[in-house]
Structures are given as structure tokens and as C-alpha cells.
Protein backbone atom coordinates (compact mmCIF):
# COMPACT_ATOMS: atom_id res chain seq x y z
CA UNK A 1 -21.63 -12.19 -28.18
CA UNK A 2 -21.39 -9.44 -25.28
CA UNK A 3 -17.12 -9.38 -25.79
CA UNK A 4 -14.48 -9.51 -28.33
CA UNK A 5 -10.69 -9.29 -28.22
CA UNK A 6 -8.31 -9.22 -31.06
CA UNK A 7 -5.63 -7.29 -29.50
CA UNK A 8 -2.21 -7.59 -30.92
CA UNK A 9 -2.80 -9.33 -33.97
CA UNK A 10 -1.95 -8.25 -37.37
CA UNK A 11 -5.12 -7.29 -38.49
CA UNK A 12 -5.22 -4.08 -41.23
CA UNK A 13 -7.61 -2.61 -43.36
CA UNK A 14 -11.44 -1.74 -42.03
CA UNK A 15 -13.46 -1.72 -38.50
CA UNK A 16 -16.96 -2.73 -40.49
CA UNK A 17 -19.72 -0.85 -39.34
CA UNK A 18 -21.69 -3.57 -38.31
CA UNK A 19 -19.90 -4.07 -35.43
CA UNK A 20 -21.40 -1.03 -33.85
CA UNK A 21 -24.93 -2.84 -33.98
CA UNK A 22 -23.87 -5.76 -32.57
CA UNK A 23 -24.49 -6.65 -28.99
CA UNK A 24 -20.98 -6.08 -27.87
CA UNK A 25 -20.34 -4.48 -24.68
CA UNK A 26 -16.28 -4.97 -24.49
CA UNK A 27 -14.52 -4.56 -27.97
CA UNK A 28 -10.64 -4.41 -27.79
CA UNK A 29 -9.23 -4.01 -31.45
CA UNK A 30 -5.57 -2.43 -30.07
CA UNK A 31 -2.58 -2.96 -31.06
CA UNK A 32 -3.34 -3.93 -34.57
CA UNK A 33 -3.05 -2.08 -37.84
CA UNK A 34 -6.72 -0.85 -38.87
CA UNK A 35 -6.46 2.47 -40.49
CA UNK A 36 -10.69 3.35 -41.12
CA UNK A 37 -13.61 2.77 -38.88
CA UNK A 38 -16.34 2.67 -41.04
CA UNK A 39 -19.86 4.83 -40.91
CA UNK A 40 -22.14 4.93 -39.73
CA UNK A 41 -21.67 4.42 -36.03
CA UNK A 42 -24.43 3.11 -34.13
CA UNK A 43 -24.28 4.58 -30.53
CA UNK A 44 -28.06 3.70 -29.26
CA UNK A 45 -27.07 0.95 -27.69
CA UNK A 46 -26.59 1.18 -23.85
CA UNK A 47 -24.29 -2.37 -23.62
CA UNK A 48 -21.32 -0.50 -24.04
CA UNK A 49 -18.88 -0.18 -21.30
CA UNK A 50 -15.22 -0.62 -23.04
CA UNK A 51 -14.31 0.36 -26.66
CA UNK A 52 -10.25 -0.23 -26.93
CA UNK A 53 -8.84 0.74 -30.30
CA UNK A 54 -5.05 2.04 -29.46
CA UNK A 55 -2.29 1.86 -31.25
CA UNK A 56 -3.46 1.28 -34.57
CA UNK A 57 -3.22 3.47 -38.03
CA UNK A 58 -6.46 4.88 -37.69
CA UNK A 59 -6.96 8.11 -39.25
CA UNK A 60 -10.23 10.49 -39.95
CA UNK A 61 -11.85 12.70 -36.54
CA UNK A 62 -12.65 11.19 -33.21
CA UNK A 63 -15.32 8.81 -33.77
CA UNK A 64 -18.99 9.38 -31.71
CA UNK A 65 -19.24 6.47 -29.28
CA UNK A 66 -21.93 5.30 -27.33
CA UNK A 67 -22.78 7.15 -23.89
CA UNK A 68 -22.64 4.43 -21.68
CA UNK A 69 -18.84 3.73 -22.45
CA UNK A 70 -16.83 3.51 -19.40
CA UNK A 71 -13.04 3.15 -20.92
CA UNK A 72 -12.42 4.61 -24.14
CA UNK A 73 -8.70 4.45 -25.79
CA UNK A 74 -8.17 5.90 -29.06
CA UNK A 75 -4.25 6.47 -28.33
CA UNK A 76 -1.95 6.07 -31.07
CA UNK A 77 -3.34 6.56 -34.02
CA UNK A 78 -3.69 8.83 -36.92
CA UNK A 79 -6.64 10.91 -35.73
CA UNK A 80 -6.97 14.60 -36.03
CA UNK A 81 -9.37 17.37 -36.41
CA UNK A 82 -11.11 18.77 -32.87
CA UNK A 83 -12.30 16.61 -29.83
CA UNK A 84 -16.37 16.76 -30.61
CA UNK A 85 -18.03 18.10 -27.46
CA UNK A 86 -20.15 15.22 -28.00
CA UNK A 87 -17.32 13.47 -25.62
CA UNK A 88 -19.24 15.21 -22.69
CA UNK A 89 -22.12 13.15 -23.19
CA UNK A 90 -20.14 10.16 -21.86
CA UNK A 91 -21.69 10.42 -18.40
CA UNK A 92 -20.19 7.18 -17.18
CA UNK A 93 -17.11 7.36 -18.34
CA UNK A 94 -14.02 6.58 -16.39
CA UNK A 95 -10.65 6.62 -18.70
CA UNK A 96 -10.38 8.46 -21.90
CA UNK A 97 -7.06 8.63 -23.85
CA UNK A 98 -6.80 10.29 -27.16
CA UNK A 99 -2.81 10.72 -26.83
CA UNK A 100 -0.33 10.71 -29.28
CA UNK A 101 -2.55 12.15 -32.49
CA UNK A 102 -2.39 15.26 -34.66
CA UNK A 103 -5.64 16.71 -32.49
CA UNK A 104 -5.45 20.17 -33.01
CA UNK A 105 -8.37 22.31 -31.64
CA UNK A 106 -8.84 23.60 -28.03
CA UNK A 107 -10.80 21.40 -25.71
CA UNK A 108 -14.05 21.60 -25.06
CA UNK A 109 -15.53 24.03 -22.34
CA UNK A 110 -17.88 21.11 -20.86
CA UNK A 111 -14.37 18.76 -20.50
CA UNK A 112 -13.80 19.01 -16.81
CA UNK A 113 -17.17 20.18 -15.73
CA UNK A 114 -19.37 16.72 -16.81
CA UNK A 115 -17.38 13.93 -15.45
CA UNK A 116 -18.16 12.69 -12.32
CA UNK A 117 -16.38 9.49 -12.80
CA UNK A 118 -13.29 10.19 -14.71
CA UNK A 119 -10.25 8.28 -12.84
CA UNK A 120 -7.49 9.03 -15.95
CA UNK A 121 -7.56 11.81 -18.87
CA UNK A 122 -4.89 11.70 -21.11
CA UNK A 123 -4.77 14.73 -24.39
CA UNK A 124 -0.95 14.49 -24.29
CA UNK A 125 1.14 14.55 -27.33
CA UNK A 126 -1.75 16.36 -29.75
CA UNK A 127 -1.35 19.38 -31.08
CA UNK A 128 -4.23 21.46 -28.56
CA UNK A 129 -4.70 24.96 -27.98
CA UNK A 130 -6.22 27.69 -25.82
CA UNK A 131 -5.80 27.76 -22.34
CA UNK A 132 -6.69 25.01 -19.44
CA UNK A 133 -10.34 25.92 -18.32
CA UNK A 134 -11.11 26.52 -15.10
CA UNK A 135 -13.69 24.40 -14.28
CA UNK A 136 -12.49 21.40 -12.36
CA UNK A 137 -15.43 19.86 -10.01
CA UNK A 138 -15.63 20.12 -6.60
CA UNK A 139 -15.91 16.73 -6.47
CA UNK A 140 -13.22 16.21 -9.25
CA UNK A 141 -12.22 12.31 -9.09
CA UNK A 142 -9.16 12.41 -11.37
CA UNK A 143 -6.45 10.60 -10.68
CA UNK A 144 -4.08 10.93 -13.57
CA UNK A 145 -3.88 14.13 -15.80
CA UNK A 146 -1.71 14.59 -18.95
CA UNK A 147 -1.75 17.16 -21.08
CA UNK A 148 1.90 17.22 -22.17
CA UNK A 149 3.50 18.26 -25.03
CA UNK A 150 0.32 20.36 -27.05
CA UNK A 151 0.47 23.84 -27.22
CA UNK A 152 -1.63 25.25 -24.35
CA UNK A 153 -0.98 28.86 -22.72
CA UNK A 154 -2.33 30.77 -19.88
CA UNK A 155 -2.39 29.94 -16.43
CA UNK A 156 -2.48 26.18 -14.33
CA UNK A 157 -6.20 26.14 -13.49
CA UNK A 158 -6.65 27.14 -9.90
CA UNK A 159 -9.79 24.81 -9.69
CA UNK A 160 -7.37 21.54 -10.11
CA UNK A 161 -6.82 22.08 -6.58
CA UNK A 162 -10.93 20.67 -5.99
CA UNK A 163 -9.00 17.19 -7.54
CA UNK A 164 -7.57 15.65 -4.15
CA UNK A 165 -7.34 12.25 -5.55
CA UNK A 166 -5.05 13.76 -8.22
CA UNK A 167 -1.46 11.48 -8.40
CA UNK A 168 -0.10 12.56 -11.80
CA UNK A 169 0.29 15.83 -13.22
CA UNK A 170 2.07 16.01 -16.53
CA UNK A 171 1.41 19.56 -18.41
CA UNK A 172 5.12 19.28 -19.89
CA UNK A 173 6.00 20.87 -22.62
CA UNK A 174 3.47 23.46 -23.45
CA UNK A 175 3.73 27.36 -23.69
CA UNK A 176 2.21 27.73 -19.95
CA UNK A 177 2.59 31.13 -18.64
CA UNK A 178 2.06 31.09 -14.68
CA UNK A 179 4.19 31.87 -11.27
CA UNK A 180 5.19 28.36 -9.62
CA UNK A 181 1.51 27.11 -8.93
CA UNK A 182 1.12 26.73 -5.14
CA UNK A 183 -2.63 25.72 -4.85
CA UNK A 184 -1.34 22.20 -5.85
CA UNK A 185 0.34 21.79 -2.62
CA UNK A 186 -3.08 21.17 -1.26
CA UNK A 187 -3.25 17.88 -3.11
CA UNK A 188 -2.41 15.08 -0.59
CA UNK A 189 -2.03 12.36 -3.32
CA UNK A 190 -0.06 13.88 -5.66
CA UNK A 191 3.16 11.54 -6.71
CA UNK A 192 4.09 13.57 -10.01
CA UNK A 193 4.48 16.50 -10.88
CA UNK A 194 5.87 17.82 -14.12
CA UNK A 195 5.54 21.50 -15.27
CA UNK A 196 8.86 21.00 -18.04
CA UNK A 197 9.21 23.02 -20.89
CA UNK A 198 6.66 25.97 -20.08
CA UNK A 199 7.35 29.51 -19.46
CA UNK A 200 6.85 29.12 -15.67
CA UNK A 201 8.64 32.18 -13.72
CA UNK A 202 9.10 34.13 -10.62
CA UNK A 203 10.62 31.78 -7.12
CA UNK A 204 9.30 29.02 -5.43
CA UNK A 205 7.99 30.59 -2.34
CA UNK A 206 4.42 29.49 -1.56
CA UNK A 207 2.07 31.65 1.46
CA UNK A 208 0.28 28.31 1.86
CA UNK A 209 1.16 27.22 5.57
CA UNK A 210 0.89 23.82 6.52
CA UNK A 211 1.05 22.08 3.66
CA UNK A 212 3.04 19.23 2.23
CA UNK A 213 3.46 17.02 -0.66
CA UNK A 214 3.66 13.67 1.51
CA UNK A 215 3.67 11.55 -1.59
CA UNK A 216 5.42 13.55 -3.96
CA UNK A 217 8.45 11.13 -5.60
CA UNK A 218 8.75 12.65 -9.32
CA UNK A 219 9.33 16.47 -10.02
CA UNK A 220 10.00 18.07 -13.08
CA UNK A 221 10.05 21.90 -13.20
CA UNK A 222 13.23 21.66 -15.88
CA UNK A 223 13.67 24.45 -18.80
CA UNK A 224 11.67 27.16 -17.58
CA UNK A 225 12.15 30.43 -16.34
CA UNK A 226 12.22 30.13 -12.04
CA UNK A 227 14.70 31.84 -10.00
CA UNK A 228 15.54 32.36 -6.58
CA UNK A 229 17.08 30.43 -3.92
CA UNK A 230 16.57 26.93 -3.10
CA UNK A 231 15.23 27.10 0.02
CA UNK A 232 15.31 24.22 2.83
CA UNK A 233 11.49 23.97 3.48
CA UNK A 234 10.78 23.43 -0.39
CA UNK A 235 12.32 19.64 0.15
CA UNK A 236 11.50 19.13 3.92
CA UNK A 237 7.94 18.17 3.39
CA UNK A 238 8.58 15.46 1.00
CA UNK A 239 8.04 12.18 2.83
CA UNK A 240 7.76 10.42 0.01
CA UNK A 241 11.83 10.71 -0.82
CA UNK A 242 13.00 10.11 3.06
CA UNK A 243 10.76 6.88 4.50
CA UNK A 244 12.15 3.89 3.95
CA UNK A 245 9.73 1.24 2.77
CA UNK A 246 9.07 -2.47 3.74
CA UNK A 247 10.53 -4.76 1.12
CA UNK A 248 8.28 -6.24 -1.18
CA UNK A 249 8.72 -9.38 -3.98
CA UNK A 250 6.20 -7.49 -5.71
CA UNK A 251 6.89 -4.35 -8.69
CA UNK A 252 4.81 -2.23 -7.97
CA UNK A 253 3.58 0.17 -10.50
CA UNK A 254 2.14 3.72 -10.36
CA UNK A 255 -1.43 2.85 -12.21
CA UNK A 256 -5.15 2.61 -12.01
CA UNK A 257 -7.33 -0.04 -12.18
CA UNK A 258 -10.23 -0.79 -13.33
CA UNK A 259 -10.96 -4.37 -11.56
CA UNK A 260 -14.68 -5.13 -13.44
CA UNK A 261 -13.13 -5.03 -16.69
CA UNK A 262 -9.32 -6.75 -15.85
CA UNK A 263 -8.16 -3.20 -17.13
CA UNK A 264 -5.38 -0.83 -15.72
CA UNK A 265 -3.41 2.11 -17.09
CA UNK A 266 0.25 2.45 -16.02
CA UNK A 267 1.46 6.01 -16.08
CA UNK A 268 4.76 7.39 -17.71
CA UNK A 269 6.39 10.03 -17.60
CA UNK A 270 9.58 11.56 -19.80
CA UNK A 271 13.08 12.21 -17.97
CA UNK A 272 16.42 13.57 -18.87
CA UNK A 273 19.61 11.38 -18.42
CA UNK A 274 22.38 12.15 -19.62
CA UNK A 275 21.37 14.99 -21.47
CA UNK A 276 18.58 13.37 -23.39
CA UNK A 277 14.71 12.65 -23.00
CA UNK A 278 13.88 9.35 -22.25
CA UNK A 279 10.49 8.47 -21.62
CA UNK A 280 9.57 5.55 -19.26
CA UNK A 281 6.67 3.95 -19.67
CA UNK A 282 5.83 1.96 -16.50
CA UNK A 283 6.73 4.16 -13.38
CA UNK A 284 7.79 1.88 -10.38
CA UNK A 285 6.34 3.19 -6.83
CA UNK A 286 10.15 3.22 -5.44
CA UNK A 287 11.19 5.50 -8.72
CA UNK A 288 12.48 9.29 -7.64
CA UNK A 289 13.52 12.15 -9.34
CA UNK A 290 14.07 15.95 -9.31
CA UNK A 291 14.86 17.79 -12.06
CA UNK A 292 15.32 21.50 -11.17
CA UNK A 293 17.73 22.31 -14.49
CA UNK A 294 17.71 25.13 -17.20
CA UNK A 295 16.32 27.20 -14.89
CA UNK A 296 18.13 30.69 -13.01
CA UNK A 297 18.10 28.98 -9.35
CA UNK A 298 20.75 31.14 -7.43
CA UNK A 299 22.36 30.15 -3.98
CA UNK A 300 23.75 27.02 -2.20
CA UNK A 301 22.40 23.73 -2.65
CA UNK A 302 21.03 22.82 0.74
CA UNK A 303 22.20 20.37 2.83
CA UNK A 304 18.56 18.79 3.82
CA UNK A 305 18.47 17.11 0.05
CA UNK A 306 20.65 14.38 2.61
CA UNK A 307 17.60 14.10 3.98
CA UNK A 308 15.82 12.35 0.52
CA UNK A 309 17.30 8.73 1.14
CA UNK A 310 15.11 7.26 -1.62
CA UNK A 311 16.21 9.53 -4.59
CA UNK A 312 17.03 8.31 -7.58
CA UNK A 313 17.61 10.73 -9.84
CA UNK A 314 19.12 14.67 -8.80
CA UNK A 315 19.48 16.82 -11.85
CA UNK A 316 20.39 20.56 -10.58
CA UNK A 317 22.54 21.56 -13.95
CA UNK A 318 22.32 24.82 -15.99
CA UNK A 319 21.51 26.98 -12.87
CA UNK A 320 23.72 29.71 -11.11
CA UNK A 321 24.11 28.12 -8.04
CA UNK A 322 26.82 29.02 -6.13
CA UNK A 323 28.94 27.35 -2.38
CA UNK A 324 30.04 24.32 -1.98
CA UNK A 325 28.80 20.67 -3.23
CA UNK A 326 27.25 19.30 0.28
CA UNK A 327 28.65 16.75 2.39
CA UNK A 328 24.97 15.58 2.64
CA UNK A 329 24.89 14.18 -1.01
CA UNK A 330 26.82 11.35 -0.03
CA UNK A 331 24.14 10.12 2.09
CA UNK A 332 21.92 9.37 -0.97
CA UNK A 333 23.07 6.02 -1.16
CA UNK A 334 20.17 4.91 -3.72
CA UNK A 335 21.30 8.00 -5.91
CA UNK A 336 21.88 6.55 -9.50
CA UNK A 337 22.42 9.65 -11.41
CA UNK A 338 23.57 13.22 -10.39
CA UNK A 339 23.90 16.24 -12.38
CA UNK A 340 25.43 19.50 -11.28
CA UNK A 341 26.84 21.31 -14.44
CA UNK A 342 26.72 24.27 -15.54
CA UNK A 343 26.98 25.99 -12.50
CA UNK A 344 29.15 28.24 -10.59
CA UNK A 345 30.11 25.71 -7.83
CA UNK A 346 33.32 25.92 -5.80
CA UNK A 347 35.40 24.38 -3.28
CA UNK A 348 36.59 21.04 -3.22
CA UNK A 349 34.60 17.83 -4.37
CA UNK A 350 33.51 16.24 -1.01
CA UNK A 351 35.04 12.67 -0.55
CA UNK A 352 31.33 11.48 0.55
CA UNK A 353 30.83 11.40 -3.13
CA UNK A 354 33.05 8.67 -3.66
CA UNK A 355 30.83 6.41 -1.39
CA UNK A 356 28.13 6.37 -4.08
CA UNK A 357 28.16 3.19 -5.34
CA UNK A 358 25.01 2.86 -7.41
CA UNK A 359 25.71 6.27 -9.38
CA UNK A 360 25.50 5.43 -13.19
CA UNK A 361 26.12 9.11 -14.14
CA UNK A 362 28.15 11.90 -12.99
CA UNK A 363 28.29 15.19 -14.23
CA UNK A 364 30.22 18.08 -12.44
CA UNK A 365 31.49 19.88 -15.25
CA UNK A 366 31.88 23.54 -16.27
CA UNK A 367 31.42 24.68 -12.37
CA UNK A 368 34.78 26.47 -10.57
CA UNK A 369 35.26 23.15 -8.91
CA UNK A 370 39.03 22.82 -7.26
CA UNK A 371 41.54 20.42 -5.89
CA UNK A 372 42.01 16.89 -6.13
CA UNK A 373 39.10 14.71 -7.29
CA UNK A 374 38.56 12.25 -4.43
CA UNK A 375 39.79 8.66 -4.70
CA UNK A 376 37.61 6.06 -4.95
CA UNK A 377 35.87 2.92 -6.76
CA UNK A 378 33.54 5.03 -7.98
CA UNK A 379 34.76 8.05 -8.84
CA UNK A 380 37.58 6.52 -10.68
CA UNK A 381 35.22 5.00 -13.67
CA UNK A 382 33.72 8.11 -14.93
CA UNK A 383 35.45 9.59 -17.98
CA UNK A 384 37.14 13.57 -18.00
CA UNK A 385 34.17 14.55 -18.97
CA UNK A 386 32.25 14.59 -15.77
CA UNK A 387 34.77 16.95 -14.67
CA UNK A 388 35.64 19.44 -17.53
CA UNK A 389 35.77 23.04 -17.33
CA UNK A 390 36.81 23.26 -13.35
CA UNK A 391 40.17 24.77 -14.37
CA UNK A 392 41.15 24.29 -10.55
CA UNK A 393 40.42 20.31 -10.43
CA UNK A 394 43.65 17.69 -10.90
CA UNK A 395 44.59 14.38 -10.71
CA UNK A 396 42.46 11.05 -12.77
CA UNK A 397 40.53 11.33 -14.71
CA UNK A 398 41.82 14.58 -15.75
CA UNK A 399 45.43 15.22 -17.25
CA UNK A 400 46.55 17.56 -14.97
CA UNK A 401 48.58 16.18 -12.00
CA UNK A 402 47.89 18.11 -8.89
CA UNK A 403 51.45 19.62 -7.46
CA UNK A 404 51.74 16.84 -4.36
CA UNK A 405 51.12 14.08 -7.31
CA UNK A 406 54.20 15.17 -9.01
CA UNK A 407 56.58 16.26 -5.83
CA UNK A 408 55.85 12.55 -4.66
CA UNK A 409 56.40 11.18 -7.74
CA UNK A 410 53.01 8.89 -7.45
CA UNK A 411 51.80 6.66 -9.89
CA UNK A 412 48.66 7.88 -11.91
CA UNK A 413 45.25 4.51 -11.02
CA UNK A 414 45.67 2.24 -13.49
CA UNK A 415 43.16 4.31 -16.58
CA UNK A 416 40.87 2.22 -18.07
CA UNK A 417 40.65 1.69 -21.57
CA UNK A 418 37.29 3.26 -23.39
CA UNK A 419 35.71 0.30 -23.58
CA UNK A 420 36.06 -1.03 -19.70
CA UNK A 421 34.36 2.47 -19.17
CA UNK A 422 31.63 2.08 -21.34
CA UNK A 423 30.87 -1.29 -20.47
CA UNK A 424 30.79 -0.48 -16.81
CA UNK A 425 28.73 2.60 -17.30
CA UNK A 426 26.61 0.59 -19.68
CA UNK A 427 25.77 -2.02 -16.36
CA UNK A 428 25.20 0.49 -14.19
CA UNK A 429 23.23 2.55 -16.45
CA UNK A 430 21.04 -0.83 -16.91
CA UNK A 431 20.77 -1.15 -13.26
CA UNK A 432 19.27 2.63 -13.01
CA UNK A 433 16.75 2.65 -15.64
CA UNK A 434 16.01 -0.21 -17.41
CA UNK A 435 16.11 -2.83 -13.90
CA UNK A 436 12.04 -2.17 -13.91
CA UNK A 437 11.51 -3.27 -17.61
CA UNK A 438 13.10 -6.32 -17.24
CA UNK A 439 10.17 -7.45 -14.60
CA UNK A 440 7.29 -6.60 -16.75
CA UNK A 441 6.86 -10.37 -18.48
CA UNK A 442 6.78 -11.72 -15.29
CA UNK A 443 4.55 -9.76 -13.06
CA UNK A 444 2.61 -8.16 -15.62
């Protein structure tokens, strides 16, 4: 037998220890509930190419696996103690995931200095330390790296610029220390980028001439420390947000492959809606976001963000930006979600807003926001609360009656009860976020 599969079963218990001596080269146990693999492990054998035990109960240390493994996912599970340098001696390996376990040592020093192979690393969701070593490869092949949420400090290595095939970059919520880290914009590939959650500082401004993000569609810098103004060249470059793209019947999903084995790993990344972190799991090719919030951004919000015809998702809130809303955010016609809070925004709210059709959430609140909030079909289904705390704005959703409304003596739109609101925000919300998930039986 060179292959077995018993994914998604309801197996429990034991892995016996025989099956390490077997003559297996594909063994895919995931998605089950085994809680031990048992001793001793035989890793002579040179078969091996794919050993797939994730999300299980397994608990106990990272197990030594044979060398000649190719894929190796151990996400999921109950595992903690260090990652055994032993891991280096993988030296055709191609995918390792250890995600989502109670890991807690630093990683290795030989991590990013043996692989010549490795398409997708993911230590995310452990509980690592120590710093990120600088010791990429120049001829670095990675494609996806996530180290979110462990407890990593220092500095973004400066050698992950050597990684030009690099598409994701998720080292989220860690205790990073490091000026906005401008030897990425090198990276031609790069479609996400998430530095959330760190102790980033210092402006945006990067010396390195010439140099885009072409791809870039997903960018998280949320809930650190930047500052400075928003400059129009820092959104310019970004191709990715402006081109339109040829229809296709297709999803397509942000993901490697690995065609000799009928494998692939679809990346995810975590985004805040509505106040709260939501993590999405399969990231669709046409899917755009930036989220610059909780941060001390200062200035205008330029008028070239017009320019970003494919975004999704705009989250500028808890900043102290200042000027007018632009005219140019009407022009995001895909927009499905916009948050400006927290802010000290002024003027009136440009009637280009109300031409957003596919927004699902609207948040203006606490700015110095004034006038008459526009008319419109839009507009007129989000609740007071998207508009709070602009002492100068009148007329629905809010109580307060601008002074023509009451000289003329016109009628108040019809309000709609609590429920038609949620239930329409409830579609369109559906529409924004979850329209990808409901594809996934059928293409998957």
C-alpha cells in the first residue's frame, strides 16, 4: 500500500506506530479526532512525500518525520513544546504548517536558511518568541508566510526582500518593533500584506524609487503606532485595486498548489467589519481591502483612493484626519464597507456617497461632520448610528431636523422599523462577505 486516506472520519484514540514502517508514501489522517501518535517513529524510509494529520486532538511535541516529506500539516492540534531543529533536515520539503498550537519556543536559526523548496510556511497562531532571523535565501521560493498572532519582537527581516515569489505576508498580531518596512516594496508578487497589531511607528515615506506593489489587493497596517500624512503616491502604484478584470465563471482563490499530489493550500487572512475580527478562510482573487485604522494618520484623505475601482473594503477610522470626505469615494462603486470614525472630518457629506449601492456598512460617526445627510436609497437604510457624534449633521436618520426641514414643513422618509434595517443590512452584509463561501461546494 503506497497511500492511505481517512480524512474526515470520526476516528479517535491512537496513530499506531506501525504505520511509520509501512510502505506508505501519502498518509492523510486530518480532520479526525486522534489525540497520540504513538513511538517510536520510523523515519528511514525515503517513500515519504505527504504526511497530513490537521485538525485533530493531537497533543505531545512535534513529531520527527521522515526527510523526504514534501507536505507536512500538523495544524490544529494540541501540540506544544519547541519546533525540533530536526525540521531543517526536511530538504525536500515544500509546505509545512504547524498553526494553531500552544508552540512556544523561538524558531530555529536553520528555518529560513535550508529550504530550497518551501512554497508555504505557516507558525501562525502558536505562542513563538525571539525575533524573525535574518536569513532568508537568495533564492528564497516562498510564496505564503504567516507568522501571525505569536509573540515575536524586533525588526521585519530585511532579507525577506531575497523572497520575490512572496504573495502573502501575515506577521499580525505580534509585538514587532520596526519603522514601516520599505524593502518589501521590492516584491513584485506580493497580494497581502498584513503588519496588524505590532508596534510599527514613524510615516509611510519610503526612499525606494521606482517601485510598486502591482499586485497588492489586501493591506492591513491597523492598531499600530504610524503617523503622518497620507500621501497620494502611497496608493498610486497599486494596480491591483484600479484594473478592471475579464469576467470569469470561475472563483478563483488566492492558493498554491501542489498538482503531483491533488493538494493546495488556500490562504486566509483576519479582517475587521464592523468593529470585529472576522477571519476568512478562502481569499477570492477579486477580494480588496485597506485597513489603515487605530493608527495617528494626520491630513486629508486623498482624492486618488477614486482611483481604486476594485476596493472592497476602506477602513480609515480612529485616525486624526482632518478636510473634507472626497467626492472621489463615490466612484468606488464595488465598495461594500466604509469606515471613517473617529476622526476629525468636516464639511458636508458628499452626495456621491449616496450612489453606493453595494455598501453593507457605513460608519461616519464621532467626526465634526455638518449639514444635511444626503438623500438617497442608500443612505436612507443605515441606522443613527453611522452618523453619531457630528453635532452639526440633521435630517434622517438622525432626530434633529435641519432648519429648511422645519421652515418647509417637509415630511420626515418614511423610517423603517428595526427589523426592515436589520434584515436589509443582514442581505447586504451576506452579499459582502459571505457571497465567496457560498461557491465553495461547487467549485471546490
Amino acid at each position: 500500500m503506497i497511500a492511505l486516506d481517512l480524512s474526515y472520519n470520526n476516528i479517535s484514540g491512537r496513530v499506531p506506530s506501525w504505520i511509520w514502517s509501512n510502505s506508505l508514501s501519502y498518509l492523510n489522517l486530518s480532520c479526525n479526532f486522534l489525540e497520540v501518535l504513538e513511538e517510536p517513529y520510523d523515519t528511514s524510509s525515503e517513500l515519504w512525500s505527504v504526511i497530513d494529520l490537521h485538525n485533530n486532538r493531537i497533543q505531545g511535541n512535534i513529531p520527527i518525520v521522515p526527510t523526504s516529506l514534501i507536505y507536512l500539516s500538523i495544524a490544529n492540534n494540541k501540540l506544544k513544546g519547541s519546533i525540533p531543529s530536526s525540521i531543517c533536515n526536511l530538504y525536500r520539503l515544500q509546505f509545512l504548517d504547524v498553526s494553531n498550537n500552544s508552540i512556544n519556543s523561538k524558531l530555529p536559526p536553520c528555518l529560513f536558511q535550508t529550504f530550497d523548496y518551501l512554497s508555504v510556511l505557516n507558525l501562525g497562531r502558536n505562542r513563538l518568541s525571539g525575533i524573525i532571523l535574518d536569513t532568508f535565501l537568495s533564492n528564497c521560493s516562498l510564496k505564503t508566510l504567516d507568522l501571525s498572532n505569536n509573540n515575536l519582537e524586533g525588526k521585519v527581516s530585511r532579507s525577506l526582500q531575497r523572497c520575490a515569489l512572496l504573495e502573502v505576508l501575515d506577521i499580525g498580531n505580534n509585538k514587532i518593533r520596526d519603522t514601516f518596512p520599505c524593502m518589501l516594496k521590492t516584491l513584485p508578487s506580493l497580494y497581502v500584506l498584513v503588519l496588524r497589531s505590532n508596534k510599527f511607528y514613524g510615516d509611510l515615506q519610503c526612499r525606494i524609487a521606482n517601485q510598486t506593489w502591482p499586485k497588492l489587493q489586501i493591506v492591513d497596517i491597523a492598531s499600530n503606532n504610524f503617523r503622518g500624512a497620507l500621501l497620494p503616491h502611497y496608493f498610486s502604484s497599486w494596480e491591483g485595486m484600479m484594473k478592471s478584470r475579464n469576467p470569469d465563471p470561475r472563483l478563483q482563490y488566492l492558493e498554491v498548489e501542489f498538482i503531483n499530489y491533488g493538494l493546495y493550500y488556500r490562504n486566509r487572512v483576519s479582517l475587521t467589519l464592523k468593529c470585529q475580527e472576522m477571519e476568512i478562510e478562502t481569499i477570492l482573487k477579486v477580494f480588496t481591502s485597506i485597513d489603515f485604522s487605530c493608527n495617528n494618520f494626520q491630513g486629508e484623505i486623498p482624492e486618488v483612493l477614486g482611483d481604486l475601482k476594485l476596493l472592497y473594503l476602506l477602513n480609515f477610522s480612529h485616525n486624526a484626519l482632518t478636510g473634507r470626505i472626497p467626492k472621489a469615494l463615490g466612484e468606488l462603486t464595488q465598495l461594500g464597507s466604509l469606515d471613517l470614525s473617529v476622526n476629525q472630518l468636516s464639511g458636508r457629506i458628499p452626495d456621491e456617497l449616496a450612489s453606493l449601492t453595494f455598501v453593507a456598512f457605513l460608519n461616519l460617526s464621532f467626526n465634526r461632520l455638518s449639514g444635511r445627510i444626503p438623500s438617497g436609497n442608500q443612505l436612507q437604510t443605515f441606522s443613527a448610528e453611522s452618523f453619531e457624534g457630528n453635532t452639526g449633521l440633521c435630517d434622517f436618520p438622525l432626530k434633529k431636523l435641519c432648519c429648511d426641514t422645519k421652515m418647509n414643513g417637509s415630511s420626515q422618509p418614511r423610517r423603517h422599523n428595526e427589523h426592515e434595517i436589520d434584515g436589509k443590512y443582514m442581505f447586504r452584509i451576506g452579499i459582502f462577505i459571505v457571497f465567496w463561501h457560498c461557491y465553495l461546494a461547487a467549485f471546490a
